[in-house]
C-alpha atoms as a PDB file:
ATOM      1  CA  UNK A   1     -85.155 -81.301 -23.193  1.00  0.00           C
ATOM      2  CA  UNK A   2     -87.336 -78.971 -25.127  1.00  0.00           C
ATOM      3  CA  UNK A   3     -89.442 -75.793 -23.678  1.00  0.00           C
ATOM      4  CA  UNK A   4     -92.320 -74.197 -25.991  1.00  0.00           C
ATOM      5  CA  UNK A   5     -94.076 -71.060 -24.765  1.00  0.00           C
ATOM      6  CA  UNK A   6     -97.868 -71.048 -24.681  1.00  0.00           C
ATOM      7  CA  UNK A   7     -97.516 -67.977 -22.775  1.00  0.00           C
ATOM      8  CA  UNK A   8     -95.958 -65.755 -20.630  1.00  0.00           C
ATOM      9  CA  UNK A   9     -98.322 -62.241 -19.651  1.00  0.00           C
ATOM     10  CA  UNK A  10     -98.697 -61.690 -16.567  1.00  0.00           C
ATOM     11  CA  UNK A  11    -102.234 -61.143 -14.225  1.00  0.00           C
ATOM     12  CA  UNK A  12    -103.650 -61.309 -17.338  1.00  0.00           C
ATOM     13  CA  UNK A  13    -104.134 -62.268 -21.119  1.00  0.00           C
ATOM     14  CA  UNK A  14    -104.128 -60.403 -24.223  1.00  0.00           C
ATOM     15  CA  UNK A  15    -105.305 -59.969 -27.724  1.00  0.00           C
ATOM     16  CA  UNK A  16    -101.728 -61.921 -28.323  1.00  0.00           C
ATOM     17  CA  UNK A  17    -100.605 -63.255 -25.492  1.00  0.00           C
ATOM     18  CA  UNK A  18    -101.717 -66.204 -23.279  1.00  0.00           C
ATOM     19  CA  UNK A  19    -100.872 -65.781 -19.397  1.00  0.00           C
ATOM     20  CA  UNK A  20     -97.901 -68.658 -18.065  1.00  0.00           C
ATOM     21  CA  UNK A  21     -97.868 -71.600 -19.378  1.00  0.00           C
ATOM     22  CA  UNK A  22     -95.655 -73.538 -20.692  1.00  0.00           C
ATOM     23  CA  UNK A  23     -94.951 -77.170 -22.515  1.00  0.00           C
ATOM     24  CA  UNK A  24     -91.532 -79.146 -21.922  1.00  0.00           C
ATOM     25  CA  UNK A  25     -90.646 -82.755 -23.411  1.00  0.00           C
ATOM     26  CA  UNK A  26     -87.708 -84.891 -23.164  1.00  0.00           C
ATOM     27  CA  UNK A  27     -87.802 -88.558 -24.015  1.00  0.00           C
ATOM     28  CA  UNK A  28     -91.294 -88.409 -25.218  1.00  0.00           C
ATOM     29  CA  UNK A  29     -92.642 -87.352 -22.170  1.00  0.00           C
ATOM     30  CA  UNK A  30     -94.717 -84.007 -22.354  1.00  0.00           C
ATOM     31  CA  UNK A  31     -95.218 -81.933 -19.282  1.00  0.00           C
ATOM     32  CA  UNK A  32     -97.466 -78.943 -19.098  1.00  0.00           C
ATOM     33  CA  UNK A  33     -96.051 -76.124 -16.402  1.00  0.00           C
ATOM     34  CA  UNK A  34     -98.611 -73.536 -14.935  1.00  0.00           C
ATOM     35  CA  UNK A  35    -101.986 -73.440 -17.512  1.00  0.00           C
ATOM     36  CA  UNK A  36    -102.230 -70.506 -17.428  1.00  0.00           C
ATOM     37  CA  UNK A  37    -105.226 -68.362 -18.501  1.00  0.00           C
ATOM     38  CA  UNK A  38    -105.538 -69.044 -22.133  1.00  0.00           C
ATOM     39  CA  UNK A  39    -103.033 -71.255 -22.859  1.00  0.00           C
ATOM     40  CA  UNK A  40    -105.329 -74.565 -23.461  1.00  0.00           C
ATOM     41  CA  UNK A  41    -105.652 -72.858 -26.904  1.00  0.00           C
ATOM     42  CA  UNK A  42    -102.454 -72.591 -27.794  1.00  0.00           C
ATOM     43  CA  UNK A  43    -101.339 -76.153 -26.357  1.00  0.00           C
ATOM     44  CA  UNK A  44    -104.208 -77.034 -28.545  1.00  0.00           C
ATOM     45  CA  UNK A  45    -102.337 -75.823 -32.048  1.00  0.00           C
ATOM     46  CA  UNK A  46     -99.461 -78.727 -30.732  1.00  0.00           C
ATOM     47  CA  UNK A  47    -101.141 -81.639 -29.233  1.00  0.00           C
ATOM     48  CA  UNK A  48    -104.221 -83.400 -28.551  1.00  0.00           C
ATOM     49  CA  UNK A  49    -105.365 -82.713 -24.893  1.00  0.00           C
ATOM     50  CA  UNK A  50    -104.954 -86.335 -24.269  1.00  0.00           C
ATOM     51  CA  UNK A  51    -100.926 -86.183 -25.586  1.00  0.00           C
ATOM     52  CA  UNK A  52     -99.839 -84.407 -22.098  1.00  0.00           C
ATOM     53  CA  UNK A  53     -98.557 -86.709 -19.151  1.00  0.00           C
ATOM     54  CA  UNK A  54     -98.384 -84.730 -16.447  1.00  0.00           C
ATOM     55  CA  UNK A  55     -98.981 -80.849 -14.976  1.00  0.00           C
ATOM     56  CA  UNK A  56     -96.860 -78.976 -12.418  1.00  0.00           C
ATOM     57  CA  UNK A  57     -98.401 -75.928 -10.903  1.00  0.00           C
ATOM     58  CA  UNK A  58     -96.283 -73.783  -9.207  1.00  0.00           C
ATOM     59  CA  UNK A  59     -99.004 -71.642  -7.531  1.00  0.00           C
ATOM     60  CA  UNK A  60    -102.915 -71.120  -7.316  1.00  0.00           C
ATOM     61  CA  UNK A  61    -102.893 -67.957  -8.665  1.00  0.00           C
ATOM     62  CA  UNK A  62    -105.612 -68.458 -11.950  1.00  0.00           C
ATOM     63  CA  UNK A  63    -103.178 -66.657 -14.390  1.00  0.00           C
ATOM     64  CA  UNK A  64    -101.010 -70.132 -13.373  1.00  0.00           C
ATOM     65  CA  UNK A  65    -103.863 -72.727 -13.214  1.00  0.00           C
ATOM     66  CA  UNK A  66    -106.963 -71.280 -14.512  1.00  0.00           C
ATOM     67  CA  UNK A  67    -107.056 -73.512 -17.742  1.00  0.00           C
ATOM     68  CA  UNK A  68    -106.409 -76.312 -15.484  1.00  0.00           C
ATOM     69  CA  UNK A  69    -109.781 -76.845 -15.790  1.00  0.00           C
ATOM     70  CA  UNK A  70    -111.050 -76.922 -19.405  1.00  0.00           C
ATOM     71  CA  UNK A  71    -107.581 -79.135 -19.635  1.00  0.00           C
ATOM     72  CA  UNK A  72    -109.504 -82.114 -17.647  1.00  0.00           C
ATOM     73  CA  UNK A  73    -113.057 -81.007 -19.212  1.00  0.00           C
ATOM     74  CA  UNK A  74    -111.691 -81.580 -23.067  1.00  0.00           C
ATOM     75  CA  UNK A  75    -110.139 -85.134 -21.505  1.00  0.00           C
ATOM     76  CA  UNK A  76    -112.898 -86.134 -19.168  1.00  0.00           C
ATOM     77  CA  UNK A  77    -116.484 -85.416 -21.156  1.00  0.00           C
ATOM     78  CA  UNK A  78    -115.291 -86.403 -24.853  1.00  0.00           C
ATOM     79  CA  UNK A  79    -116.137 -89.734 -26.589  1.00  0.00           C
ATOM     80  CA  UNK A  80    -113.322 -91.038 -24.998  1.00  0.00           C
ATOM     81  CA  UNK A  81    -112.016 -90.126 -21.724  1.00  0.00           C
ATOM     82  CA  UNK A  82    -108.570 -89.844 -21.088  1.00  0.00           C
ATOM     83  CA  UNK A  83    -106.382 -91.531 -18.300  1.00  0.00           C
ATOM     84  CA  UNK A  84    -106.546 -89.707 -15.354  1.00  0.00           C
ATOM     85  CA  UNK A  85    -103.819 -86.804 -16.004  1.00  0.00           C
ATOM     86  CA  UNK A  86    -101.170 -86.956 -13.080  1.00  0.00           C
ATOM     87  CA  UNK A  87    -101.359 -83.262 -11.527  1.00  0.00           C
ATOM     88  CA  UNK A  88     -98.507 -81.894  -9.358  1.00  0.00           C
ATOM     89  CA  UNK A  89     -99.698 -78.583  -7.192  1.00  0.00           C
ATOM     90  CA  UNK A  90     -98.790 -77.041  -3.674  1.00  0.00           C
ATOM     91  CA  UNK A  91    -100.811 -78.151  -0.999  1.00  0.00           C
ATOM     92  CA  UNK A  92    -104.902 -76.409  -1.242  1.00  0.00           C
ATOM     93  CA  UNK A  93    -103.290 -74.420  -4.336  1.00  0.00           C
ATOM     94  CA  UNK A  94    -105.773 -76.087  -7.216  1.00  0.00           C
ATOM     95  CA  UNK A  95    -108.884 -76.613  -4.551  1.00  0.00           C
ATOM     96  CA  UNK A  96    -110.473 -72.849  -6.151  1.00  0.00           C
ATOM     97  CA  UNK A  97    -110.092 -74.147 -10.024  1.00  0.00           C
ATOM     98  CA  UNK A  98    -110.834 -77.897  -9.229  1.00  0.00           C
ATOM     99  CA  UNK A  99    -114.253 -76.506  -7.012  1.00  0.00           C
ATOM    100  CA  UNK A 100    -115.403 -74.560 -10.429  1.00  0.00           C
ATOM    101  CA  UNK A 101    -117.264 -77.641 -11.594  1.00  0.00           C
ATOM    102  CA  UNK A 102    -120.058 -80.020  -9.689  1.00  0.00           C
ATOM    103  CA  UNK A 103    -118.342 -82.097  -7.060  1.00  0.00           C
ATOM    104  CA  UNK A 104    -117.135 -85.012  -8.214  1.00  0.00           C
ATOM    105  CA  UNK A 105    -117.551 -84.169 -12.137  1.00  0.00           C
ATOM    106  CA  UNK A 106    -113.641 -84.115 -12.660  1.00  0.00           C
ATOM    107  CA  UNK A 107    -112.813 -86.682  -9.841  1.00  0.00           C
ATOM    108  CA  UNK A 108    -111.787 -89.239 -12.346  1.00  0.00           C
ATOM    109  CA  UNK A 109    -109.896 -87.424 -14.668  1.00  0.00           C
ATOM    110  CA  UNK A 110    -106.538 -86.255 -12.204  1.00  0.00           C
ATOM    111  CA  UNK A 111    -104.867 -88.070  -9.760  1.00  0.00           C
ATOM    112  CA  UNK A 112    -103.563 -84.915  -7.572  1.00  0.00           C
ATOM    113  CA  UNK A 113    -100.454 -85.086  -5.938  1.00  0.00           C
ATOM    114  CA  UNK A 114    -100.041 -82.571  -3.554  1.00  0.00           C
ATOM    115  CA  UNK A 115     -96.471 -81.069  -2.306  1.00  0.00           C
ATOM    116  CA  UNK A 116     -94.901 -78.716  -0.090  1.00  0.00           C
ATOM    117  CA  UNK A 117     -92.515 -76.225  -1.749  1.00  0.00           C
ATOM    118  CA  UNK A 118     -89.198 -78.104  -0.603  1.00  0.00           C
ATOM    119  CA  UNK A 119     -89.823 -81.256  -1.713  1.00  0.00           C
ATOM    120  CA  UNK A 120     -87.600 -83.423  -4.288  1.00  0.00           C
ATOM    121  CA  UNK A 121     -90.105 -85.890  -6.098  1.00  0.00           C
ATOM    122  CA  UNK A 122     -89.826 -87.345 -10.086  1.00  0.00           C
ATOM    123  CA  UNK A 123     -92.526 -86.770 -12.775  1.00  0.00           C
ATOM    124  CA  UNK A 124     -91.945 -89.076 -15.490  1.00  0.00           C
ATOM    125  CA  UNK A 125     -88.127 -88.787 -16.827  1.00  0.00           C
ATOM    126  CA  UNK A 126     -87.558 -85.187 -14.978  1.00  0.00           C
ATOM    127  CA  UNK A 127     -86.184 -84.969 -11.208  1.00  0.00           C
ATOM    128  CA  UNK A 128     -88.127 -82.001  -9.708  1.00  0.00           C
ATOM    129  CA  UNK A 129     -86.772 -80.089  -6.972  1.00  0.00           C
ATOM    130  CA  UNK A 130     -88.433 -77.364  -5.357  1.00  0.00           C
ATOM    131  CA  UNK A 131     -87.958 -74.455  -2.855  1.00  0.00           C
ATOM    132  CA  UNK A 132     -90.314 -71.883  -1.453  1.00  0.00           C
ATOM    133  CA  UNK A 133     -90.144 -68.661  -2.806  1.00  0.00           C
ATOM    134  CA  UNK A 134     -91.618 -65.313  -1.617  1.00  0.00           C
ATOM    135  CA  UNK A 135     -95.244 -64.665  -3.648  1.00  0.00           C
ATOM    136  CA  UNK A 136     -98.629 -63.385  -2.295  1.00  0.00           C
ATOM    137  CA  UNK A 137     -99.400 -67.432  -1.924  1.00  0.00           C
ATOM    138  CA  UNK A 138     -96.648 -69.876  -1.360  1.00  0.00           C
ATOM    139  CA  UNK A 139     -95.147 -70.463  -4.236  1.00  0.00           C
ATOM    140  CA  UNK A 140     -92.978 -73.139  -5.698  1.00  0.00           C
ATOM    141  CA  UNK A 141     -89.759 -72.537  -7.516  1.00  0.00           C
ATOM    142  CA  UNK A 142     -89.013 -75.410  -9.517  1.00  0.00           C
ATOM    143  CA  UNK A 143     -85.606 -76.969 -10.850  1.00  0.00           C
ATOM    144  CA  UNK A 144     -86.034 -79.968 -13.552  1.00  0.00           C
ATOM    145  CA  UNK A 145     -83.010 -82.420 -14.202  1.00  0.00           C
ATOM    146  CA  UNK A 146     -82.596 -84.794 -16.876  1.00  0.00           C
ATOM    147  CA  UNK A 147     -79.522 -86.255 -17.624  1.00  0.00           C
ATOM    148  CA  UNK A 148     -79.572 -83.896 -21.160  1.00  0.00           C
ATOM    149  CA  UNK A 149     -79.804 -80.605 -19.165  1.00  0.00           C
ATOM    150  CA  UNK A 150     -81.803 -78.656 -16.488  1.00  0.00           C
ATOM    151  CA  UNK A 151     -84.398 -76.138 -16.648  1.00  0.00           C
ATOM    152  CA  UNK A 152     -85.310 -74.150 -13.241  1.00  0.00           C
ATOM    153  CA  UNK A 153     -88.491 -72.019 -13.204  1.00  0.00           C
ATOM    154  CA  UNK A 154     -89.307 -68.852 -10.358  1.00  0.00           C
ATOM    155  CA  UNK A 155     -93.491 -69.693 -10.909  1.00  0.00           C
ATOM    156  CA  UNK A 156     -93.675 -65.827  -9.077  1.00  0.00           C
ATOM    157  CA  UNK A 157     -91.503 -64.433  -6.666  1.00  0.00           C
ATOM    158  CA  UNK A 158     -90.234 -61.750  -4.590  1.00  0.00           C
ATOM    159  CA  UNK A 159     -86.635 -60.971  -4.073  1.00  0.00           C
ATOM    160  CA  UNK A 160     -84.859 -63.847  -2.460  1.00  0.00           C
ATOM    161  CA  UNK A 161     -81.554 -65.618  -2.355  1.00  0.00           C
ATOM    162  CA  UNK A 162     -83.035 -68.639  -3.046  1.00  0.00           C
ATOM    163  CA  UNK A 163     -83.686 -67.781  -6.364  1.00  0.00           C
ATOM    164  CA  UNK A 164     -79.824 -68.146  -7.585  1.00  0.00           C
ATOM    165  CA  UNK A 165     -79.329 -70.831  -5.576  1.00  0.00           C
ATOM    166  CA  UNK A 166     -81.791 -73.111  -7.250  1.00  0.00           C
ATOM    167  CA  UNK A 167     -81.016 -72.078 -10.602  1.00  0.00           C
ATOM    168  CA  UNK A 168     -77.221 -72.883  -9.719  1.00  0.00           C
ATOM    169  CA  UNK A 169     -75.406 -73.276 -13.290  1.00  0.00           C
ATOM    170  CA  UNK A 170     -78.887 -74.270 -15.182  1.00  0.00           C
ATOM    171  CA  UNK A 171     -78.919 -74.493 -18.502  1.00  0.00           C
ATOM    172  CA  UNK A 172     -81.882 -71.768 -18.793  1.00  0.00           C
ATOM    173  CA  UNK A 173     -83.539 -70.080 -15.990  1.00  0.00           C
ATOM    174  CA  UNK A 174     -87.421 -69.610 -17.108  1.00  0.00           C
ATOM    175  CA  UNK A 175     -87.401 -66.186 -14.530  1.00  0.00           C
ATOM    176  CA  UNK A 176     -90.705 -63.741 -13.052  1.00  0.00           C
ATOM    177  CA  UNK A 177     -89.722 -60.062 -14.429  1.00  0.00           C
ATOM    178  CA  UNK A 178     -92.824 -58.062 -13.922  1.00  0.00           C
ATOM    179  CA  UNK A 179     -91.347 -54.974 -14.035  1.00  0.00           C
ATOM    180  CA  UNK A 180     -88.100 -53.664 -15.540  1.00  0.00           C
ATOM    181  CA  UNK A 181     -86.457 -51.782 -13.039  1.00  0.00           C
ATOM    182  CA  UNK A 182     -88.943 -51.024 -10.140  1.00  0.00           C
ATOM    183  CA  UNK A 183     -91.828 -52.910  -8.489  1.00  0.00           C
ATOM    184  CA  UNK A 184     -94.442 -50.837  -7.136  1.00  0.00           C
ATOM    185  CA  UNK A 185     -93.649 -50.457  -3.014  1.00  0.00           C
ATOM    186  CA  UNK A 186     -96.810 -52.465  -2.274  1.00  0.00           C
ATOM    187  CA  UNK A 187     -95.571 -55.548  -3.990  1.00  0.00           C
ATOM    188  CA  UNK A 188     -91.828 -54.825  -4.091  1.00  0.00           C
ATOM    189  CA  UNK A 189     -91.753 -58.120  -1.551  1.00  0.00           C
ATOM    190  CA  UNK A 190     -93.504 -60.160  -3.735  1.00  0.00           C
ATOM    191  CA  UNK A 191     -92.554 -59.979  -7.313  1.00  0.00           C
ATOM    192  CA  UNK A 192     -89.220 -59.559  -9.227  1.00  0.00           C
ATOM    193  CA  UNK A 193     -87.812 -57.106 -12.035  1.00  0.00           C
ATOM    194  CA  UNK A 194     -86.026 -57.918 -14.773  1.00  0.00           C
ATOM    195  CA  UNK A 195     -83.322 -55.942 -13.699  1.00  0.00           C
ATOM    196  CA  UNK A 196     -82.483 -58.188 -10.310  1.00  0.00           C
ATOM    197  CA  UNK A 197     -83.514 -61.817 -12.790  1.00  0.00           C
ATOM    198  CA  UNK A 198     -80.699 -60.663 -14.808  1.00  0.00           C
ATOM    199  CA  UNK A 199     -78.131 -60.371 -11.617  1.00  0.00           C
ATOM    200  CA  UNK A 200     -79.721 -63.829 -10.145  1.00  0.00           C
ATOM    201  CA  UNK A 201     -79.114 -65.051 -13.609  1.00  0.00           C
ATOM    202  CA  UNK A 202     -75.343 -64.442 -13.776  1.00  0.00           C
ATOM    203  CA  UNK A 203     -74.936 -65.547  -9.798  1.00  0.00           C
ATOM    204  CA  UNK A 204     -76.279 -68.463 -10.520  1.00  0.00           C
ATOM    205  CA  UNK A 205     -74.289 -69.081 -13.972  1.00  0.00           C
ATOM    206  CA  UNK A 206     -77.038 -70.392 -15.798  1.00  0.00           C
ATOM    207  CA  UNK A 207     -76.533 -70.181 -19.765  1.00  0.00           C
ATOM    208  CA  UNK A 208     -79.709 -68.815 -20.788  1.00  0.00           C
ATOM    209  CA  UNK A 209     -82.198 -66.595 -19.195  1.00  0.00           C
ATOM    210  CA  UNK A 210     -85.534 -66.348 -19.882  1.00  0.00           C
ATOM    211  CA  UNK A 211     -87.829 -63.363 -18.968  1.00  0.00           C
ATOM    212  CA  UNK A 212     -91.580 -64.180 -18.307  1.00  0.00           C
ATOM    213  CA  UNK A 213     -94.985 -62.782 -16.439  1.00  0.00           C
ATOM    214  CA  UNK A 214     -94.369 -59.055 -17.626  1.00  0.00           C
ATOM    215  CA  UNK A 215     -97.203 -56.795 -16.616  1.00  0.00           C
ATOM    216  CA  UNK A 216     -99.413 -56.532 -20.015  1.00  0.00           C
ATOM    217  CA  UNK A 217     -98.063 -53.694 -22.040  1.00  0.00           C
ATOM    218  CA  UNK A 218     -94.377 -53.688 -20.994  1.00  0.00           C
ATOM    219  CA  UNK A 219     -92.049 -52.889 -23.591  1.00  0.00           C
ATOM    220  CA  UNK A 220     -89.873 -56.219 -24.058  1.00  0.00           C
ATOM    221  CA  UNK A 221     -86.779 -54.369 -25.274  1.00  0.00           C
ATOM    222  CA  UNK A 222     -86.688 -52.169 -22.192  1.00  0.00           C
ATOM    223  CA  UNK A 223     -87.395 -55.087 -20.182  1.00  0.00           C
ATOM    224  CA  UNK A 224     -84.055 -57.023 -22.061  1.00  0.00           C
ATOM    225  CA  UNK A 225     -81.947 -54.159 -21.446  1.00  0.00           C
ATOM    226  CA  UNK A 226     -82.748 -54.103 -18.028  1.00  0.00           C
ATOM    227  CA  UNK A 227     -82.017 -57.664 -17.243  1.00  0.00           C
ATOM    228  CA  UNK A 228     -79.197 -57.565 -19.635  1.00  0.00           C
ATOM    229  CA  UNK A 229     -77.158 -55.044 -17.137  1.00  0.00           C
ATOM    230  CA  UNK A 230     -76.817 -57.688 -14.996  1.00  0.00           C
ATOM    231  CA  UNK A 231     -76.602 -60.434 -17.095  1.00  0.00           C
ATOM    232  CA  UNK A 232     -73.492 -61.502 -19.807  1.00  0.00           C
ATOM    233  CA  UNK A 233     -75.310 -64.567 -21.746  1.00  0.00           C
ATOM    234  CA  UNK A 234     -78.224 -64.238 -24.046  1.00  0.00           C
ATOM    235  CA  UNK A 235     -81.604 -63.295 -22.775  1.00  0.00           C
ATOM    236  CA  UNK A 236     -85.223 -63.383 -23.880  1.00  0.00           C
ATOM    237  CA  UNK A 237     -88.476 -62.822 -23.298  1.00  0.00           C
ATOM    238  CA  UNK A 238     -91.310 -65.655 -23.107  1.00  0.00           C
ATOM    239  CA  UNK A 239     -93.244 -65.201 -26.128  1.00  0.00           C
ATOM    240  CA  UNK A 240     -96.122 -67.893 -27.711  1.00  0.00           C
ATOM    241  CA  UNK A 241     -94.658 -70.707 -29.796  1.00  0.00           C
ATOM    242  CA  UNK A 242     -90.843 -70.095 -29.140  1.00  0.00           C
ATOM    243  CA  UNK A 243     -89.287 -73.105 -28.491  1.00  0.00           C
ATOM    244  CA  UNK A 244     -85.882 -73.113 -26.906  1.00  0.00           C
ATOM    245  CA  UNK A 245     -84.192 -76.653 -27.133  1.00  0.00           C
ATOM    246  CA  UNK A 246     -81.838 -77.244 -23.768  1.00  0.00           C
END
């Protein structure tokens, strides 16, 4: 299984930096993970929009979904259309990006396959499990198994217990850090630091841990030392183009 960052900013992009988003492949099978604002151009610089099998949405926040939509516009109005693109989304959580277009114009290129955050289901050659996890909208953490390895990804979240349960002794946990130490008191419910990723990290005994959705203009070294108190095994931050093979 292979994971290459298209982005990882969070609320919004940057002069260098695409919001989530994120590209993972195993047994030819290439699965986009929260388009994110402005990560169709950087998926762009790797594949053909036509190359990706499947997308998994953990929430309907736009700095998770937004490119969603020129995704199926570059595969639905070219010379020739795509297959319909198999999309995987929390129930209502796409219905503001899919409505930004004429009813009907995109109809034919998704089939949408709606969940609730709990739900065990397959996409291609990945098992997906997920489990609600605390976020402004519900949001979906997500755990993928192959038989090479497993992945498990926060989408955003609040403190919870769940979090180091799902991500029980993965081989990297993909993990919200928006702040390094201390979440404003107004969203302290609703989104993590890299701080308490780090301790979910080593609870859960995952190998790797991967810091992503930092507010723009966080310092990524102060944001590695933070998770790194908690944390023995190498950590990083979710940068464009780094590819981490599992």
């Amino acid at each position: 299984m292979r994971l290459t960052v298209l982005g990882g900013c969070g609320a919004w992009p940057t002069a260098r930096q695409a919001c989530s988003g994120y590209l993972v492949e195993h047994a030819g099978f290439r699965l986009l993970i929260d388009p994110g604002y402005a990560t169709l151009p950087r998926l762009l610089t790797r594949l053909d929009v036509g190359a990706v099998d499947a997308v998994l949405v953990s929430h309907g926040h736009p700095d998770h979904c937004a490119d969603l939509n020129p995704l199926l516009r570059a595969r639905a109005l070219r010379d020739d259309p795509a297959p319909p693109l198999a999309v995987y989304a929390p129930h209502k959580a796409l219905d503001a990006v899919l409505a930004l277009d004429r009813p009907g114009m995109l109809a034919r290129a998704l089939r949408l396959h709606e969940f609730s955050p709990g739900d065990r289901f397959g996409i291609g050659p990945f098992t997906a499990e997920t489990v609600l996890l605390p976020h402004f909208v519900p949001n979906a953490g997500i755990r993928l198994t192959t038989p090479d390895g497993v992945l498990v990804y926060t989408g955003d979240t609040g403190p919870s217990a769940e979090v180091p349960r799902l991500a029980g002794g993965a081989d990297l946990l993909v993990s919200e850090a928006t702040c390094p130490r201390r979440v404003p008191e107004e969203d302290a419910r609703f989104l993590l630091t890299a701080e308490l990723a780090g301790w979910y990290a080593q609870q859960a005994g995952a190998a790797k841990l991967l810091l992503t959705h930092l507010w723009p203009g966080t310092d990524r070294a102060t944001a590695l030392e933070a998770a790194g108190e908690g944390f023995t095994g190498p950590v990083g931050v979710a940068v464009p183009d780094l590819v981490v093979d599992l």
